[in-house]
Protein backbone atom coordinates (compact mmCIF):
# COMPACT_ATOMS: atom_id res chain seq x y z
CA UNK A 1 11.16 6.12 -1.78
CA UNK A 2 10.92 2.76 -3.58
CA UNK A 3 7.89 0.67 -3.53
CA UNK A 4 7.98 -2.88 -2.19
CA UNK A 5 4.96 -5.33 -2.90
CA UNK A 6 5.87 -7.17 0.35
CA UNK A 7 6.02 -3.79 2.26
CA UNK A 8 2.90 -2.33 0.46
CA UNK A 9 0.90 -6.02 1.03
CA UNK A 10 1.94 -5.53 4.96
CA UNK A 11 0.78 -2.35 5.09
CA UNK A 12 -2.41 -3.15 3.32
CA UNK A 13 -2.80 -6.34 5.69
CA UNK A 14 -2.33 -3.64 9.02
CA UNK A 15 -4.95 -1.55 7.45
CA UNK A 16 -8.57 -1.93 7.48
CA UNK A 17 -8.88 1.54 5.10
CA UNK A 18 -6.47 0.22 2.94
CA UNK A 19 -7.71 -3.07 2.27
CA UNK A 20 -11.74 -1.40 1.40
CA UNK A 21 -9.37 0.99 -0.71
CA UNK A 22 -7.38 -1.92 -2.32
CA UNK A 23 -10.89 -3.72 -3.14
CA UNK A 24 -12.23 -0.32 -4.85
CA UNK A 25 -9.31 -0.46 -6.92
CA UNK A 26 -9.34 -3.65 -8.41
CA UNK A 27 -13.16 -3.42 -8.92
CA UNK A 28 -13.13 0.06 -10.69
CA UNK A 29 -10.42 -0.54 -12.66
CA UNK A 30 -10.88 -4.43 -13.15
CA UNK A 31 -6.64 -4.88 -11.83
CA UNK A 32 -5.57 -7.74 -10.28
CA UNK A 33 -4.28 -7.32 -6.48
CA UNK A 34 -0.70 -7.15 -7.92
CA UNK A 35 -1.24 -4.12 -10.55
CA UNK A 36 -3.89 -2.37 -7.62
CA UNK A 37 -1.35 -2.43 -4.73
CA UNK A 38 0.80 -0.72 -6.85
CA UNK A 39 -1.80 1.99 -8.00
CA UNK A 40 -2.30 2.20 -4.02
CA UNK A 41 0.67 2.78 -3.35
CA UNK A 42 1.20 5.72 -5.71
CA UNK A 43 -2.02 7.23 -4.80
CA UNK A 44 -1.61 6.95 -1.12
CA UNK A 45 1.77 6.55 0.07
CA UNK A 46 4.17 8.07 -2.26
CA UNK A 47 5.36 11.59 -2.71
CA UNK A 48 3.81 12.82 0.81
CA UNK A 49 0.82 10.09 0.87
CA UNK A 50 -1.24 9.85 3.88
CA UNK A 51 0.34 6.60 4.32
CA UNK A 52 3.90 7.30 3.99
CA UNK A 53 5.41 7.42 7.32
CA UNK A 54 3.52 3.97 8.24
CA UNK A 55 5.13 2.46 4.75
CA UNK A 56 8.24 3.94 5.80
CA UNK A 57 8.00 1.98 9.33
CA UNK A 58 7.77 -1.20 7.84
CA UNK A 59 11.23 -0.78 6.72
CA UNK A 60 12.78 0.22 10.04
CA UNK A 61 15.56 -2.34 11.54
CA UNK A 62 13.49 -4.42 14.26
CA UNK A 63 10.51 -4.18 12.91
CA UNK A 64 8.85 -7.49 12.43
């Protein structure tokens, strides 16, 4: 699986979890939205993340 900024910032933007998750992020680790959606998305979306399957989705044909 390959991660996407668009695809990762749409599933972020669908999320309410994600975004409070997103916000921890930059704040702990004092990362700008760019480097912490990427940190997201290897902490909870790749390799079996609880938000794989609804990244995955975003990349189905007619979707969007």
């Amino acid at each position: 699986m390959k991660y996407f900024r668009s695809q990762m910032k749409q599933l972020v933007q669908e999320n309410a979890e994600l975004q409070k998750r997103l916000k921890e992020i930059m704040k702990e680790h004092e990362l700008e939205q760019s480097f912490a959606l990427k940190a997201l998305y290897h902490s909870e979306v790749a390799s079996g993340g609880k938000y794989q399957s609804a990244y995955q989705a975003l990349d189905l044909p007619g979707r969007g």
